[in-house]
C-alpha atoms as a PDB file:
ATOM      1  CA  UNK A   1      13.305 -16.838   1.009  1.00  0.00           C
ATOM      2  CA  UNK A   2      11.120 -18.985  -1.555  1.00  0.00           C
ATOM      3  CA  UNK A   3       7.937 -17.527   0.463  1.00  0.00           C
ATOM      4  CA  UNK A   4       8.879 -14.406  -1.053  1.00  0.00           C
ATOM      5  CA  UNK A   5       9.830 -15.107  -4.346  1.00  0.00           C
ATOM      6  CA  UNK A   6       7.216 -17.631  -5.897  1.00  0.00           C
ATOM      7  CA  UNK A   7       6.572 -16.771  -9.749  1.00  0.00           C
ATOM      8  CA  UNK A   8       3.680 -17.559 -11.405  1.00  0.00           C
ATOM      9  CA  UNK A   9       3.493 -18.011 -15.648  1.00  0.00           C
ATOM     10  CA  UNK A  10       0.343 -17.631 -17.439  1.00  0.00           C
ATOM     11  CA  UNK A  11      -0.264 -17.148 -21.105  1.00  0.00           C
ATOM     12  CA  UNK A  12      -1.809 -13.724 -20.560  1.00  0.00           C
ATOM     13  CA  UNK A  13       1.108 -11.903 -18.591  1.00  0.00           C
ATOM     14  CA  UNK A  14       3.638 -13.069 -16.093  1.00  0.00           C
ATOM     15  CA  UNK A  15       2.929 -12.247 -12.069  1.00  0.00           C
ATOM     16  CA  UNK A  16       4.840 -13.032  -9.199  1.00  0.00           C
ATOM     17  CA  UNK A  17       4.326 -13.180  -5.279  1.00  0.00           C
ATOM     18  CA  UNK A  18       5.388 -11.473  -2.506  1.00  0.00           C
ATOM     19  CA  UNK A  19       4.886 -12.131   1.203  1.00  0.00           C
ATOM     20  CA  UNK A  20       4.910  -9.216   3.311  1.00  0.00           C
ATOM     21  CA  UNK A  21       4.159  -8.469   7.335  1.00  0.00           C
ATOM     22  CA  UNK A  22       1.425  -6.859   7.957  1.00  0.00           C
ATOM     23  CA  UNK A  23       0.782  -3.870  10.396  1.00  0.00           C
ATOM     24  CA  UNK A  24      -1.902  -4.027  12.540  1.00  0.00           C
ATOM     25  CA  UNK A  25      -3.019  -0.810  12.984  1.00  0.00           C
ATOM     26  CA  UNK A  26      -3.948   1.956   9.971  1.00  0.00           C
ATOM     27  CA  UNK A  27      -4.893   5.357  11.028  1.00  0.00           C
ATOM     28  CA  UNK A  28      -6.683   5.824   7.680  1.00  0.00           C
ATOM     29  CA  UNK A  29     -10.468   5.027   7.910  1.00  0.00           C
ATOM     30  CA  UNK A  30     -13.763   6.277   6.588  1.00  0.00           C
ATOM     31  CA  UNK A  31     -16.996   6.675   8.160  1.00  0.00           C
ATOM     32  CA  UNK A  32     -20.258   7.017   5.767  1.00  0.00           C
ATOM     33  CA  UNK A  33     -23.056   9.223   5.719  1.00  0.00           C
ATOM     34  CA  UNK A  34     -26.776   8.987   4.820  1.00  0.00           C
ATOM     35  CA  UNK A  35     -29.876   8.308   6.245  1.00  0.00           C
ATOM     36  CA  UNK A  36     -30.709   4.887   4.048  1.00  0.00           C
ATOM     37  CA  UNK A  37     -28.457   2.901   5.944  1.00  0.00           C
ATOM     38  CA  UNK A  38     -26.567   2.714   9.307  1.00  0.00           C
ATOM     39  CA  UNK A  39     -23.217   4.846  10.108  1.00  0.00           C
ATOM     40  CA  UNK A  40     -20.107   2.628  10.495  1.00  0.00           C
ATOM     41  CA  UNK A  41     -16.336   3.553  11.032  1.00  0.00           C
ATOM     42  CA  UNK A  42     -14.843   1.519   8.261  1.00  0.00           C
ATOM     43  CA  UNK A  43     -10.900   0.619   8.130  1.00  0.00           C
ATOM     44  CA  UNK A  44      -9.293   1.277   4.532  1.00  0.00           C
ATOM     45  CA  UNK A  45      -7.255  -1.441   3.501  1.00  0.00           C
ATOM     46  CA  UNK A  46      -6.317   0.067   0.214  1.00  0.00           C
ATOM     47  CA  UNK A  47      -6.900   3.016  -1.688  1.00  0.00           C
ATOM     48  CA  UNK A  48      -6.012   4.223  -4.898  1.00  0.00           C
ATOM     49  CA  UNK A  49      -6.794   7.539  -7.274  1.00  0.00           C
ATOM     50  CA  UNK A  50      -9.774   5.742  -8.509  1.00  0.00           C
ATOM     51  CA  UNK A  51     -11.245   3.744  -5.508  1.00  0.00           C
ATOM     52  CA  UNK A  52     -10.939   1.878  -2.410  1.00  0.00           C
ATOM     53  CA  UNK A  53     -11.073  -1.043  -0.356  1.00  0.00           C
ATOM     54  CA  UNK A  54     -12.946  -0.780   3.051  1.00  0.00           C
ATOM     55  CA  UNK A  55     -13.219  -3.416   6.099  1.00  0.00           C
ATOM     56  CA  UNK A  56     -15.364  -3.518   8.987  1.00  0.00           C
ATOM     57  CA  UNK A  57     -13.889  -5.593  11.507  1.00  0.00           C
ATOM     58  CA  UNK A  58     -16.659  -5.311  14.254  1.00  0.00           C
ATOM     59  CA  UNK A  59     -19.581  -6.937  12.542  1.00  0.00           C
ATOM     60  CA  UNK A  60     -22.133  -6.839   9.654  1.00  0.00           C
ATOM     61  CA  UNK A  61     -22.870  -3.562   7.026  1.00  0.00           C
ATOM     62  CA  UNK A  62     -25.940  -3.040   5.059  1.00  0.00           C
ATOM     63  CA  UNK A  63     -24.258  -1.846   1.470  1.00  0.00           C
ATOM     64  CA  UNK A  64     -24.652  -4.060  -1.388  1.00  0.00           C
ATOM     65  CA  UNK A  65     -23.329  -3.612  -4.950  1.00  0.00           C
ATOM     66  CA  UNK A  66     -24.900  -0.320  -6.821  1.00  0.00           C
ATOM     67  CA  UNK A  67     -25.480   1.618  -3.944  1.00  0.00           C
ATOM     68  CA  UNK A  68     -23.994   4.888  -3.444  1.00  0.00           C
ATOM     69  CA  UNK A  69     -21.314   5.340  -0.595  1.00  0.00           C
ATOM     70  CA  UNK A  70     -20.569   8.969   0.797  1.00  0.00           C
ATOM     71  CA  UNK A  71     -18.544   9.818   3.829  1.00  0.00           C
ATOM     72  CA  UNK A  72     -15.005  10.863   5.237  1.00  0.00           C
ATOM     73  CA  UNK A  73     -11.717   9.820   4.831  1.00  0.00           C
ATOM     74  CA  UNK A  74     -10.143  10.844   7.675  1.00  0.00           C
ATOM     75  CA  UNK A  75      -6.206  10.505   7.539  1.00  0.00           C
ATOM     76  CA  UNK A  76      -3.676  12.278  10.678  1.00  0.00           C
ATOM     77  CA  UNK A  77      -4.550  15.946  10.394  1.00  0.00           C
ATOM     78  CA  UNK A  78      -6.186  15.062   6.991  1.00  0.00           C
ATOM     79  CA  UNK A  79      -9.726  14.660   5.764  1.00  0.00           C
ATOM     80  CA  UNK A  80     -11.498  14.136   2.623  1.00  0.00           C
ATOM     81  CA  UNK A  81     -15.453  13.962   1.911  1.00  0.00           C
ATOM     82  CA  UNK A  82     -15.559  11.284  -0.429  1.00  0.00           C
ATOM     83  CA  UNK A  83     -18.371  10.404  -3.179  1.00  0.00           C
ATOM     84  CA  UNK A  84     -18.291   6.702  -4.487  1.00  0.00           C
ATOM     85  CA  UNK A  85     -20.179   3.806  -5.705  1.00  0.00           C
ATOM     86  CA  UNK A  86     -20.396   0.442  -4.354  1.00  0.00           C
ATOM     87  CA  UNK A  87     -18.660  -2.515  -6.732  1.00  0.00           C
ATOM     88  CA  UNK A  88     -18.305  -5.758  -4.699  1.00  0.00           C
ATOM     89  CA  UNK A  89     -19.109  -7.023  -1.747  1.00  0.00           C
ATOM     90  CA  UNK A  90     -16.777  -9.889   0.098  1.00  0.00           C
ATOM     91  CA  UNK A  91     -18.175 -10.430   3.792  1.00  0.00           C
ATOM     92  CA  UNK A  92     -17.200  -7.429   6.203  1.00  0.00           C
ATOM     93  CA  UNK A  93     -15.249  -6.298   2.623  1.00  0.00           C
ATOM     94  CA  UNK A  94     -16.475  -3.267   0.002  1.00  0.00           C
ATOM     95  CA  UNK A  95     -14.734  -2.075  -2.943  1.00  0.00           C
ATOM     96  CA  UNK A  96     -15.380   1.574  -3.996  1.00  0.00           C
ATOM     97  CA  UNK A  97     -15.510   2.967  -6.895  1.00  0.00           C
ATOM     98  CA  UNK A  98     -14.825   6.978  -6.442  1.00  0.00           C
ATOM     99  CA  UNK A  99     -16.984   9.295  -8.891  1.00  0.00           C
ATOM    100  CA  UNK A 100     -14.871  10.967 -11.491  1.00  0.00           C
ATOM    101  CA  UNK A 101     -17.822  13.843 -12.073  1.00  0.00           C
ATOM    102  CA  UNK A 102     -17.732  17.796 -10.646  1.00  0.00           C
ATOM    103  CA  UNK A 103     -13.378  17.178 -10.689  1.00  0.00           C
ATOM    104  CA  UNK A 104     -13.697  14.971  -7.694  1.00  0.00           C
ATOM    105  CA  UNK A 105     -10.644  12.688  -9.408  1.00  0.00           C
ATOM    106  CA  UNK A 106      -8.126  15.977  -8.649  1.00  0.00           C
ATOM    107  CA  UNK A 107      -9.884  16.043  -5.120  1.00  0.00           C
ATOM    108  CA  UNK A 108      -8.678  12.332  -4.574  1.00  0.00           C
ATOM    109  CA  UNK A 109      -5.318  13.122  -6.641  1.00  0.00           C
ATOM    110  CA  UNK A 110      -4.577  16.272  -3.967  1.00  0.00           C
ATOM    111  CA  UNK A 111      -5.668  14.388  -0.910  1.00  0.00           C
ATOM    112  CA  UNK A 112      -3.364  11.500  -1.481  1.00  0.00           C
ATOM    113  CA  UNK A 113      -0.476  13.964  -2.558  1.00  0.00           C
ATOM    114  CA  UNK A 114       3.488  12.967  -1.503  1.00  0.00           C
ATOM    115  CA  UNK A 115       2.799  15.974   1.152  1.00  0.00           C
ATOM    116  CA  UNK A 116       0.326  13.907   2.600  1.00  0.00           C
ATOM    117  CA  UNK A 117       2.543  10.730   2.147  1.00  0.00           C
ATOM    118  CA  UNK A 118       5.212  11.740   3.988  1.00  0.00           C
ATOM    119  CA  UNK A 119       3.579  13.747   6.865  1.00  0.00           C
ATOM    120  CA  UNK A 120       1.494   9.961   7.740  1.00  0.00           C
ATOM    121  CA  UNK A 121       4.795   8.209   7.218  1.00  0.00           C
ATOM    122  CA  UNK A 122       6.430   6.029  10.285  1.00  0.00           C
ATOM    123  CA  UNK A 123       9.816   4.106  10.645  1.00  0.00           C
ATOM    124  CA  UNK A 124       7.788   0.702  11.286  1.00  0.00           C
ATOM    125  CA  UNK A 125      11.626  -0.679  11.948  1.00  0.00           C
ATOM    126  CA  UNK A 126      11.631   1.799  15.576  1.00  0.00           C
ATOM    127  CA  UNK A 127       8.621   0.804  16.564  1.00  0.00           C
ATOM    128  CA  UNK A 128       9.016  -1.896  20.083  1.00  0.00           C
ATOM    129  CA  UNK A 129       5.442  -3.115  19.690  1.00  0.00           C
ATOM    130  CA  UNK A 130       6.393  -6.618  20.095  1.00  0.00           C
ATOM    131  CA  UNK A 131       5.617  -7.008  15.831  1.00  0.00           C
ATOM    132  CA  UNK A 132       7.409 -10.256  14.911  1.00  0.00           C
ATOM    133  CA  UNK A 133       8.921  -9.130  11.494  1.00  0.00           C
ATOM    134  CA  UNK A 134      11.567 -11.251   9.239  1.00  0.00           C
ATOM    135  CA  UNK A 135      15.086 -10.589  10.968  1.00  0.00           C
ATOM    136  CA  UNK A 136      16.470  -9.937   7.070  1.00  0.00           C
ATOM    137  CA  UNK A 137      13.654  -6.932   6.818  1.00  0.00           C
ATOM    138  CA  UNK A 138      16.121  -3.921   7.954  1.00  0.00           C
ATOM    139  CA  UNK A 139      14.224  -0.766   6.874  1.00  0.00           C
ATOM    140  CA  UNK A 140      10.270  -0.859   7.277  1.00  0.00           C
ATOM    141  CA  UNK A 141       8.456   2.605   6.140  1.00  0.00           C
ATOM    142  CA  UNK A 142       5.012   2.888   6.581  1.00  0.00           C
ATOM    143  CA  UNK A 143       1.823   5.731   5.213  1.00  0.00           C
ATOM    144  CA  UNK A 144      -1.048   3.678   6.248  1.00  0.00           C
ATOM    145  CA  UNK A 145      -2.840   2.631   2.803  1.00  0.00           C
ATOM    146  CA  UNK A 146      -1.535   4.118  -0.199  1.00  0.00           C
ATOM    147  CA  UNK A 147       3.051   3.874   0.775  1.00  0.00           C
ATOM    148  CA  UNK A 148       5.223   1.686   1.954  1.00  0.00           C
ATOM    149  CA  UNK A 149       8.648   0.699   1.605  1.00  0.00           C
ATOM    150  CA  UNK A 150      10.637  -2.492   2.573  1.00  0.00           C
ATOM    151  CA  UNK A 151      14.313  -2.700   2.364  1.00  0.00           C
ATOM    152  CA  UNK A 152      15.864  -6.218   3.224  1.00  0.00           C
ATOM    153  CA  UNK A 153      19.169  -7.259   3.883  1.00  0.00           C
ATOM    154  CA  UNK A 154      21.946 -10.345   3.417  1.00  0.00           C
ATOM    155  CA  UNK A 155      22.750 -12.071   6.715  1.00  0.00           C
ATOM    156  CA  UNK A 156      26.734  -9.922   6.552  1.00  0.00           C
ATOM    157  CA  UNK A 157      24.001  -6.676   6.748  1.00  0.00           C
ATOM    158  CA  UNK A 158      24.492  -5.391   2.896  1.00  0.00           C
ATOM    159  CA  UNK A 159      21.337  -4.543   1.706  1.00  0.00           C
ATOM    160  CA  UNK A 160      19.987  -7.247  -0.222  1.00  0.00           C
ATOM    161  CA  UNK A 161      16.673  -5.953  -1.895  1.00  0.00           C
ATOM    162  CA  UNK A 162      13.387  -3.193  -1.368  1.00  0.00           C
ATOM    163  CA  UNK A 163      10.330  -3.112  -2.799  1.00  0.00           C
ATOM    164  CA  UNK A 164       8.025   0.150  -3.122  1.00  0.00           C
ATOM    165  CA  UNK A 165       4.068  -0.025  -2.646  1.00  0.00           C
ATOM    166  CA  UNK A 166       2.855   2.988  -4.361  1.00  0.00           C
ATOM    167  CA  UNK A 167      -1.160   2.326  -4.484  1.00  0.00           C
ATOM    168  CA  UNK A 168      -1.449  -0.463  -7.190  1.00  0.00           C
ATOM    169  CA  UNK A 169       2.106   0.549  -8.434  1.00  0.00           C
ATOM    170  CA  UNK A 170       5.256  -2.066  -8.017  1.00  0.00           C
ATOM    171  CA  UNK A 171       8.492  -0.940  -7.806  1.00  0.00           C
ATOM    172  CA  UNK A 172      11.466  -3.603  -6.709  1.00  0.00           C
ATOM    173  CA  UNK A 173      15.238  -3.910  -6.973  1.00  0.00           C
ATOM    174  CA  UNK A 174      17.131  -6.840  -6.229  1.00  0.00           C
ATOM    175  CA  UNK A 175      20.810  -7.399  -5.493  1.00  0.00           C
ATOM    176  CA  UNK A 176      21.968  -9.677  -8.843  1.00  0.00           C
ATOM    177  CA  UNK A 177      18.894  -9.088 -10.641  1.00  0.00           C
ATOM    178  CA  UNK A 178      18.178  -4.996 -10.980  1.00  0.00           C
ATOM    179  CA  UNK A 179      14.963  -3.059 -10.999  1.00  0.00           C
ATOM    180  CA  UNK A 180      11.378  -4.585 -11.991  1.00  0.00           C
ATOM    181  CA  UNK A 181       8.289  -2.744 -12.127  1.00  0.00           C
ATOM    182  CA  UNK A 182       4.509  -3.699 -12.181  1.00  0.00           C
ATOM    183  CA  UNK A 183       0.974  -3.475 -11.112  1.00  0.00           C
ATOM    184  CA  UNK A 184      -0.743  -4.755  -7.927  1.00  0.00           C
ATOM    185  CA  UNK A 185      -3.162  -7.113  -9.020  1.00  0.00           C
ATOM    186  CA  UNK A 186      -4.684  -8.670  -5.259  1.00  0.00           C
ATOM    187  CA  UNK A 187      -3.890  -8.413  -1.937  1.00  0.00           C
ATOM    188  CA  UNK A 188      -4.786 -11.677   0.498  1.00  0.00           C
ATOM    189  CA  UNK A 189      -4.093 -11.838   4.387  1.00  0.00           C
ATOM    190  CA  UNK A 190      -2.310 -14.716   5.619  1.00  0.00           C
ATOM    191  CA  UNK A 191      -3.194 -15.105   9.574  1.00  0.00           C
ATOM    192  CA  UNK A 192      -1.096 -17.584  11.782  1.00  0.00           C
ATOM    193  CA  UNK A 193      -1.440 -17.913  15.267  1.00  0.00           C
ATOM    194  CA  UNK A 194       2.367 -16.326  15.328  1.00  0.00           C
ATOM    195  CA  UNK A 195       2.124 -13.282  12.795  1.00  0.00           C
ATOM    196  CA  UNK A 196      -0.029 -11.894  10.299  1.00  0.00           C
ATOM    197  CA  UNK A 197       1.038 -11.223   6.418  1.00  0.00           C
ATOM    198  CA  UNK A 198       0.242 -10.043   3.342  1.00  0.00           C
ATOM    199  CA  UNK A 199       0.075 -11.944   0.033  1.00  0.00           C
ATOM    200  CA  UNK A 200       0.872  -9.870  -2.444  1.00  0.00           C
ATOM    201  CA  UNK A 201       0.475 -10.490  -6.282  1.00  0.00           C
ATOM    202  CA  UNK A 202       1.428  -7.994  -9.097  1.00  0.00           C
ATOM    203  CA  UNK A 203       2.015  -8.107 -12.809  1.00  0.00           C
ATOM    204  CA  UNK A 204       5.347  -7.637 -13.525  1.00  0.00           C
ATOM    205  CA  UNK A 205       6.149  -5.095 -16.918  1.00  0.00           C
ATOM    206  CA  UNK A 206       8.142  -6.676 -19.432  1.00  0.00           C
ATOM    207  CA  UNK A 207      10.244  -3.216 -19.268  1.00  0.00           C
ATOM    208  CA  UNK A 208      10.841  -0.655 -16.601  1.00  0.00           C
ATOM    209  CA  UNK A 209       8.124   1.674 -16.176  1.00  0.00           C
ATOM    210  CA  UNK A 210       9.721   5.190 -16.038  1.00  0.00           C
ATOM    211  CA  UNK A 211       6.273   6.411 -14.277  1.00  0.00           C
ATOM    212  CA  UNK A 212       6.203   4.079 -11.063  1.00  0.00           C
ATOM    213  CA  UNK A 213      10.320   4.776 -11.178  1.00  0.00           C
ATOM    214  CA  UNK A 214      10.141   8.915 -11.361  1.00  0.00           C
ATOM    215  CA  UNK A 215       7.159   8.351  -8.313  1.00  0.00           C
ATOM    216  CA  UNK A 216       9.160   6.129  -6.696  1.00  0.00           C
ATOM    217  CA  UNK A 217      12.319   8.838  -6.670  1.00  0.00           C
ATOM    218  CA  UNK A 218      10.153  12.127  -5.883  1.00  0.00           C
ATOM    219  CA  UNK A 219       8.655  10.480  -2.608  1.00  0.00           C
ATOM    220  CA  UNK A 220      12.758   9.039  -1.628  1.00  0.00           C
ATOM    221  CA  UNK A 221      13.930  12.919  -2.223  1.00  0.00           C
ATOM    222  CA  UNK A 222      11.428  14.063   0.792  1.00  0.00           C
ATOM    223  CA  UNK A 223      11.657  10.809   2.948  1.00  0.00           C
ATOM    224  CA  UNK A 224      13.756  12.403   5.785  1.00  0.00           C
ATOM    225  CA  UNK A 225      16.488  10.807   7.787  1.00  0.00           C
ATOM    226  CA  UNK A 226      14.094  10.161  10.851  1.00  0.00           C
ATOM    227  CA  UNK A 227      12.593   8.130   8.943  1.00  0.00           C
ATOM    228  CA  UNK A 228      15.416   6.354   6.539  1.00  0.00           C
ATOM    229  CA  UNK A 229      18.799   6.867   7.340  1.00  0.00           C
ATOM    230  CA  UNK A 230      20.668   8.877   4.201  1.00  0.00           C
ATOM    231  CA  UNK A 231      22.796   6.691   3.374  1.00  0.00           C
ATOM    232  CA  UNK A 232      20.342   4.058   2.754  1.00  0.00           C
ATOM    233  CA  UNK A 233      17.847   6.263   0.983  1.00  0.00           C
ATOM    234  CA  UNK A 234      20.783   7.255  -1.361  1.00  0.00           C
ATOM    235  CA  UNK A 235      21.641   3.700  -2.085  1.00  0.00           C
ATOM    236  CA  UNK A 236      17.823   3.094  -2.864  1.00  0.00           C
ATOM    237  CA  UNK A 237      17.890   5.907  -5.560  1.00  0.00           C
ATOM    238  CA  UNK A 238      21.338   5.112  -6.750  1.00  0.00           C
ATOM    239  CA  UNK A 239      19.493   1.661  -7.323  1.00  0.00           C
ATOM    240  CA  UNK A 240      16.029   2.990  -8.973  1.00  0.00           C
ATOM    241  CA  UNK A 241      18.590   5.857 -11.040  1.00  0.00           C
ATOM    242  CA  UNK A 242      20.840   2.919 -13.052  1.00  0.00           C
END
């Protein structure tokens, strides 16, 4: 449990951690175009209204920091020609910056809409890949890059917690404690030879943010029971409600 609950104090603002598992496989990727450098399928690690964070896991890339970046996002039955600017540069790693010019920014904004959301969402929790996942985690929910949705539970089965990944937006109740909000600040992989993770680190508001709450609640109200059972999906917006 202390894996998942380490808090960090700093004179600037207060952030905590969270360790999350990580699943392997994201059907959200984006290949680029252009004739200045060579054509790669990229995997998106994160992606957000304003940018994104891209990963090419078979080899080397030829895009520095400056250069343009143009392609598809390609997402289920989705797609979205993209126009973006390269910021950094980590290894097999580039972070986008999208262009905000000819009302692209509603183009992004439509393309990662709650429709689109729910329609890539998957009940990680059904899935018998062999995934070694915490035996507390009881509800897993899943929309590739931009959603997800853990719900944890105490050892008699009560549900015990759930946090809400919503982009860079941090939503998280706690049995005890109540409902915290924040921003997502970094994102770090932590690979063991048994399972692979996510360390998670977001500023935490020192109120509730109503936005990240109201989001939160319109993407619960068209999460259907295939996905999360009702009951449960009512107790998380009793929860995100008081």
């Amino acid at each position: 449990m202390d894996r998942h609950l380490n808090l960090i104090k700093t004179d600037f603002e207060q952030t905590e951690k969270r360790i999350f598992p990580r699943f392997p496989f994201s059907y959200l990727t984006f290949k680029n175009s252009g004739k200045s450098v060579d054509q790669h399928v990229f995997e998106i690690k994160d992606i957000s209204y304003t940018g994104m964070q891209l990963c090419l896991k078979d080899g080397g890339h030829e895009f520095t920091p400056g250069l343009d970046i143009n392609g598809t996002v390609h997402w289920q039955k989705a797609s979205l020609d993209t126009i973006g600017k390269v910021k950094w540069v980590n290894g097999s790693r580039i972070g986008v910056e999208f262009s905000s010019e000819n009302g692209f920014d509603q183009e992004v904004k439509d393309f990662l809409s709650i429709e689109n959301m729910v329609s890539s969402l998957r009940p990680i929790h059904d899935f018998s890949l062999g995934l070694e996942v915490p035996a507390n985690l009881k509800y897993w929910l899943r929309a590739d890059g931009p959603f997800e949705v853990f719900v944890w539970r105490h050892n008699d089965g009560e549900l015990s917690r759930f946090q809400i990944l919503m982009m860079e937006k941090y939503v998280e109740w706690e049995d005890g404690v109540g409902v915290k909000t924040g921003r997502i600040l970094s994102k770090r992989d932590l690979d063991t030879p048994l399972i692979t993770e996510d360390e998670l680190v977001f500023a935490v508001d020192e109120g509730v943010n109503a936005e990240n709450i109201s989001l939160s609640l319109e993407i619960l109200r068209n999460i259907g029971p295939e996905f999360l059972p009702t009951e449960a999906n009512e107790f998380l917006q009793r929860k995100l409600h008081s």
